[in-house]
Protein backbone atom coordinates (compact mmCIF):
# COMPACT_ATOMS: atom_id res chain seq x y z
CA UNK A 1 -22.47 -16.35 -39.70
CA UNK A 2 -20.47 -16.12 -36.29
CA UNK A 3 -17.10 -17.26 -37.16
CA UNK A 4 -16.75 -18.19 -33.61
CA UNK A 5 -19.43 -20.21 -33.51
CA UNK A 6 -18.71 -22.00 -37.00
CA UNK A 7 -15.17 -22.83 -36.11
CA UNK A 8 -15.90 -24.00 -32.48
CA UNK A 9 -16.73 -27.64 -32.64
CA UNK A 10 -13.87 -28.37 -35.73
CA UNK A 11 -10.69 -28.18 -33.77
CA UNK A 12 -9.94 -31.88 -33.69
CA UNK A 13 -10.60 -32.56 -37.38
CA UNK A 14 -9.82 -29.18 -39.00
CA UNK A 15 -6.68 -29.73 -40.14
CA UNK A 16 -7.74 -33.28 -42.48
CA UNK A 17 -10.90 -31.91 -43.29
CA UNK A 18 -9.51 -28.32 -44.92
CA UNK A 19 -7.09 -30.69 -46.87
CA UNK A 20 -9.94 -32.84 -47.99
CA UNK A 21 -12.60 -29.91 -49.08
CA UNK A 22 -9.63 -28.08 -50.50
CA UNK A 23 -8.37 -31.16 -52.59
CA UNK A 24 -5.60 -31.21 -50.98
CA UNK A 25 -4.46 -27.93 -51.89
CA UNK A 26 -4.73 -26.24 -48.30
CA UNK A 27 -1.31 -27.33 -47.13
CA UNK A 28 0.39 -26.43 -50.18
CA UNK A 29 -1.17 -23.07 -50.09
CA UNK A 30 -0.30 -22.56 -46.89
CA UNK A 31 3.78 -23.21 -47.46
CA UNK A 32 4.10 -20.98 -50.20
CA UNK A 33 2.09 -18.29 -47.62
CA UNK A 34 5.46 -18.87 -45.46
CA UNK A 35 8.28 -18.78 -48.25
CA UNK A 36 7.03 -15.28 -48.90
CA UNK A 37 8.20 -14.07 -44.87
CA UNK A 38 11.77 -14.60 -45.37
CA UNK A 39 12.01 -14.61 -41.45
CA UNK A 40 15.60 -15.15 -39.39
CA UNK A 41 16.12 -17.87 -36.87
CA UNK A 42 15.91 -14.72 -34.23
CA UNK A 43 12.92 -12.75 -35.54
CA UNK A 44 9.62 -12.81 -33.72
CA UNK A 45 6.55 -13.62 -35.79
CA UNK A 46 2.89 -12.95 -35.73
CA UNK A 47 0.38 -15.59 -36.96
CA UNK A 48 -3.30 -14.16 -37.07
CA UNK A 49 -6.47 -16.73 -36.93
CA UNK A 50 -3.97 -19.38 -36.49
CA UNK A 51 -6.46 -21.88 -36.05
CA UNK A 52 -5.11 -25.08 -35.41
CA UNK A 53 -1.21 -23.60 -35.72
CA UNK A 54 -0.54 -24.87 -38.91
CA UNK A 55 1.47 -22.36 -40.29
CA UNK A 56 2.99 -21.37 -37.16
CA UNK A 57 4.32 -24.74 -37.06
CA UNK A 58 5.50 -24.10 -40.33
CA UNK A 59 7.07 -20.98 -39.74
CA UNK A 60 8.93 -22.66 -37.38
CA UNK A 61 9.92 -25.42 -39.41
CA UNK A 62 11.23 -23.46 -42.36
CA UNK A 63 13.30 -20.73 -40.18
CA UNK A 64 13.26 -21.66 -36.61
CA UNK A 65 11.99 -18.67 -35.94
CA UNK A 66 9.56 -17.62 -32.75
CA UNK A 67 5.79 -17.61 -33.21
CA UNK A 68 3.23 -16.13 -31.42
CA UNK A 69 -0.65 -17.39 -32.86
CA UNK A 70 -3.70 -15.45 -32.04
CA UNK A 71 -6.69 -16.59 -32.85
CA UNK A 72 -10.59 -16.01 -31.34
CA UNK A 73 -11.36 -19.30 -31.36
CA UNK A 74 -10.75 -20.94 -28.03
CA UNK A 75 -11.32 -24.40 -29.46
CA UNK A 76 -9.15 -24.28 -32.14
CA UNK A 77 -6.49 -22.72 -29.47
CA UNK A 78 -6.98 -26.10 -27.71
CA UNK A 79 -6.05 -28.24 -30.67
CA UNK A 80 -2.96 -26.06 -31.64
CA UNK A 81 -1.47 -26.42 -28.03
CA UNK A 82 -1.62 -29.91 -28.41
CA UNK A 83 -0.35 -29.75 -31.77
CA UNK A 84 2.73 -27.49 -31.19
CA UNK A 85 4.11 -29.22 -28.38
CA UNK A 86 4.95 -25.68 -26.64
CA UNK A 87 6.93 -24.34 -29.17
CA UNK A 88 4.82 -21.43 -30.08
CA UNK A 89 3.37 -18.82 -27.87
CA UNK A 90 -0.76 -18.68 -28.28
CA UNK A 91 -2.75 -16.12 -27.31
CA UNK A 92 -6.71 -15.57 -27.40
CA UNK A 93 -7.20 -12.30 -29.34
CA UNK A 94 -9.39 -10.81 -31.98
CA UNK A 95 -7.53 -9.68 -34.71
CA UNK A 96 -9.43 -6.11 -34.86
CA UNK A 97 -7.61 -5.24 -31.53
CA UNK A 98 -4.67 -7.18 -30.96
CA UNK A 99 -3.08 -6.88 -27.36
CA UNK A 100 0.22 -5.74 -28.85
CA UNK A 101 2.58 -2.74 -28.78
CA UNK A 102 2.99 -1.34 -31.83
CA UNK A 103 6.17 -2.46 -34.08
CA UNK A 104 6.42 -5.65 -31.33
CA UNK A 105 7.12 -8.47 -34.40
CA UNK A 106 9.38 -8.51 -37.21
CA UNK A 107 6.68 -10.04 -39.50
CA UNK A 108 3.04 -11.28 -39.72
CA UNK A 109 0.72 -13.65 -41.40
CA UNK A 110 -2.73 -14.41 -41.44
CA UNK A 111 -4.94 -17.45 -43.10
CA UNK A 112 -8.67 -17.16 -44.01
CA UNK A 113 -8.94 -13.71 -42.09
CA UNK A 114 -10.67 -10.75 -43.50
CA UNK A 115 -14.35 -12.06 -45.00
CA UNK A 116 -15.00 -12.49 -40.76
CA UNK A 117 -13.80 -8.97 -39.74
CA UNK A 118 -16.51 -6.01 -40.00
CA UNK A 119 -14.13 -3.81 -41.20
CA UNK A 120 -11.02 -5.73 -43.69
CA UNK A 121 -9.00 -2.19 -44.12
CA UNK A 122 -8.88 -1.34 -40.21
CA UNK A 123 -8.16 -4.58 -39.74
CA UNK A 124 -5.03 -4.79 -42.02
CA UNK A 125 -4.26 -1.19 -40.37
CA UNK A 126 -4.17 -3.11 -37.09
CA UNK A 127 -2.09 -5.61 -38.10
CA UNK A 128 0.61 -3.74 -39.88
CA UNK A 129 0.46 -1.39 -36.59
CA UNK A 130 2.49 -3.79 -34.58
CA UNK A 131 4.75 -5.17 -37.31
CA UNK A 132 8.10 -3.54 -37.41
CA UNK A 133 9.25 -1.48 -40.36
CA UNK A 134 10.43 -3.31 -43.28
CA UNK A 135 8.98 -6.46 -42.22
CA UNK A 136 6.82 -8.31 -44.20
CA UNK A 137 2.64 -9.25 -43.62
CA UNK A 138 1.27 -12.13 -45.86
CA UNK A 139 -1.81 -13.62 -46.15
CA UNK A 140 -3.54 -16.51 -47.40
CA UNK A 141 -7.08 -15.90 -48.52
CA UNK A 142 -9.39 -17.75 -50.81
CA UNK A 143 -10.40 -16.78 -54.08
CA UNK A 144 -12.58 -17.24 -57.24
CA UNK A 145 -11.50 -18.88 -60.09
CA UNK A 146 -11.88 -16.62 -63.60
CA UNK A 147 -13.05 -17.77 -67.23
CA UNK A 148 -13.62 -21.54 -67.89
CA UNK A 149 -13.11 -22.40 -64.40
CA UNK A 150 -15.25 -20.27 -62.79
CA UNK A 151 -18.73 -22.54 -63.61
CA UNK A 152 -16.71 -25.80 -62.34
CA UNK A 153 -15.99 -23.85 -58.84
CA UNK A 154 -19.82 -22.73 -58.46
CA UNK A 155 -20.78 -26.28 -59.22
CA UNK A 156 -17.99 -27.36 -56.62
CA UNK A 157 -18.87 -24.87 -53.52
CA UNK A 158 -22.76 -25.49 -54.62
CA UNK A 159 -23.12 -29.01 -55.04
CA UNK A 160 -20.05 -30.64 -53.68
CA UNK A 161 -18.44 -28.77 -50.75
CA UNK A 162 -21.99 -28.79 -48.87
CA UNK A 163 -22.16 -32.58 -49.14
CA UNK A 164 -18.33 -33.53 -48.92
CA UNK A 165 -18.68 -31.28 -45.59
CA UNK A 166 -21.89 -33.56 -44.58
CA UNK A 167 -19.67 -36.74 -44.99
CA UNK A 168 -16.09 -35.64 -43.60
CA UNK A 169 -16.95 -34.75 -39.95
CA UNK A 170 -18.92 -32.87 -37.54
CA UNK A 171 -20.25 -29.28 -38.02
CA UNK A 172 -18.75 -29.63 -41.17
CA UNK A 173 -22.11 -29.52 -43.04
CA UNK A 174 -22.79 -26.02 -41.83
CA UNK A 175 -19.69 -24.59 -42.89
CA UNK A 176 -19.45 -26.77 -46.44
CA UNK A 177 -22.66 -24.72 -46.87
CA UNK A 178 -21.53 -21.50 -45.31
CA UNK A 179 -18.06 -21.42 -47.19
CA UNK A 180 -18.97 -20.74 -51.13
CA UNK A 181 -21.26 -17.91 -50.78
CA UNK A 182 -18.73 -16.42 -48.38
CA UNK A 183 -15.95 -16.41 -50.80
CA UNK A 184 -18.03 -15.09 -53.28
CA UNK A 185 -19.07 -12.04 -51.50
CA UNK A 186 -16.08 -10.88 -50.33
CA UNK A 187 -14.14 -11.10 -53.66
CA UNK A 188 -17.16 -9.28 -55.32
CA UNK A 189 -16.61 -7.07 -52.44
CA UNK A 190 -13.08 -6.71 -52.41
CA UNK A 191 -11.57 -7.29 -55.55
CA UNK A 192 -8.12 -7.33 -55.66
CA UNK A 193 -7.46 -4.00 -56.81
CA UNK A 194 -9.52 -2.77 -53.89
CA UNK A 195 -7.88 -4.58 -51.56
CA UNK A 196 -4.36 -3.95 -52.90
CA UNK A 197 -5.47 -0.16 -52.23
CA UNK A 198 -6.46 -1.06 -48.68
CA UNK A 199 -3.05 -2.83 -48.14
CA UNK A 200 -1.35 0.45 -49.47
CA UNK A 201 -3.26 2.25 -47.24
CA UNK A 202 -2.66 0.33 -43.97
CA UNK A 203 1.33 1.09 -44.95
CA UNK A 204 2.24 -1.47 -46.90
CA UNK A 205 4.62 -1.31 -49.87
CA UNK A 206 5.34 -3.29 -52.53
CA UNK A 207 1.82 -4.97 -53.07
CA UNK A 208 1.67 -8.62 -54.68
CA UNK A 209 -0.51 -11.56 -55.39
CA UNK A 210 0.27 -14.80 -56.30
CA UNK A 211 -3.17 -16.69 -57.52
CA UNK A 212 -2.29 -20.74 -57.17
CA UNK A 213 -4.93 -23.59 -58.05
CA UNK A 214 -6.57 -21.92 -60.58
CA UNK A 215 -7.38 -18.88 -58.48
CA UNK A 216 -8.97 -21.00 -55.73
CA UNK A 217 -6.54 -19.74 -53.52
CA UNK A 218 -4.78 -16.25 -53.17
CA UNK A 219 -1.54 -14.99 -51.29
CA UNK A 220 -0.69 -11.80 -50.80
CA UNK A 221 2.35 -9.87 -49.28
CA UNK A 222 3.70 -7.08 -48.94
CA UNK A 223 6.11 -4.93 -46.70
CA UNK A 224 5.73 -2.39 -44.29
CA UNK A 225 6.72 1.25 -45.00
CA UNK A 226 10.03 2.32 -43.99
């Protein structure tokens, strides 16, 4: 499925619904994404598929740092300039070729990225590109759950994220319906060992994940070779 075209109507309600059909672990995900930047007041930081801005805004909550948010989605552009009140800079951009010179920002982060990109290891390539050395790129992507778990989070993306997404707003049914095979696929596709490789290979040193809920979410970070 078009990512575009999923995300465009859910700007308005994106940010309640992804804390709903997460159980409310989406937020909380999200900050511990940020406390792995370790950004300065004066460093200048890259959010990818920013979506409504939610953790630019927290980037710029936690350090008072500057933002810049990129995302393809005009729509969801819309909703994070009325969110951040000008405070971060937001720019229409895939994140495959990002209009950027190369080592521009002192860090980067990206949210729900790389199972909508044709190619996830060029991608990371491109993002690391225009991060500066030593700084830090961390993302927040969602995961499978392992051993007893597992079943309950097939039943959950199956059964109930399809019909929670039906209930909780519009266009919500076709991406409660979209989201559990997607997930699926790309971690069968990319485990994490692959994808640590890929990471290493973009330039990036220093490789970690940090599963939280169960596994149902997965941050990753890692710093970029001096």
């Amino acid at each position: 499925m078009d990512a575009k075209a999923l995300f465009a109507p859910l700007g308005p309600t994106y940010e309640r619904c992804a804390t709903v059909l997460s159980l409310g672990q989406d937020p909380r995900w999200r900050r511990f994404l940020v406390s792995r930047v370790g950004a300065r007041a004066d460093d200048r930081v890259l959010d990818v598929a920013t979506g409504t801005g939610m953790v630019a805004r927290e980037l710029v909550a936690r350090y008072g740092c500057r933002v810049v948010g990129v995302d393809q989605s005009a729509g969801m552009l819309a909703e994070a300039r009325r969110r951040s009140n000008g405070h971060i800079v937001l720019v229409e951009a895939s994140a495959e070729s990002l209009p950027f010179r190369d080592e521009e920002f002192d860090a980067a982060t990206f949210t729900y990225l790389l199972r909508y990109v044709g190619d996830p290891a060029a991608t990371l390539a491109e993002l690391a590109r225009v991060v500066k050395r030593g700084g830090v790129v961390a993302a927040l992507e969602f995961g499978v759950p392992r051993g007893a778990w597992r079943p309950l989070w097939e039943l959950y993306v199956r059964v109930g994220l399809p019909v929670a997404g039906a209930a909780v707003g519009r266009g919500w049914r076709e991406a409660g319906s979209f989201l559990g095979g997607s997930i699926r696929d790309f971690n069968e596709r990319w485990p994490e060992q692959r994808l640590h490789d890929a990471w290493r290979a973009a330039g990036l040193d220093g490789v970690q994940s940090r599963r939280l809920s169960l596994g149902g979410g997965v941050v990753t970070w890692a710093r970029k070779r001096t």
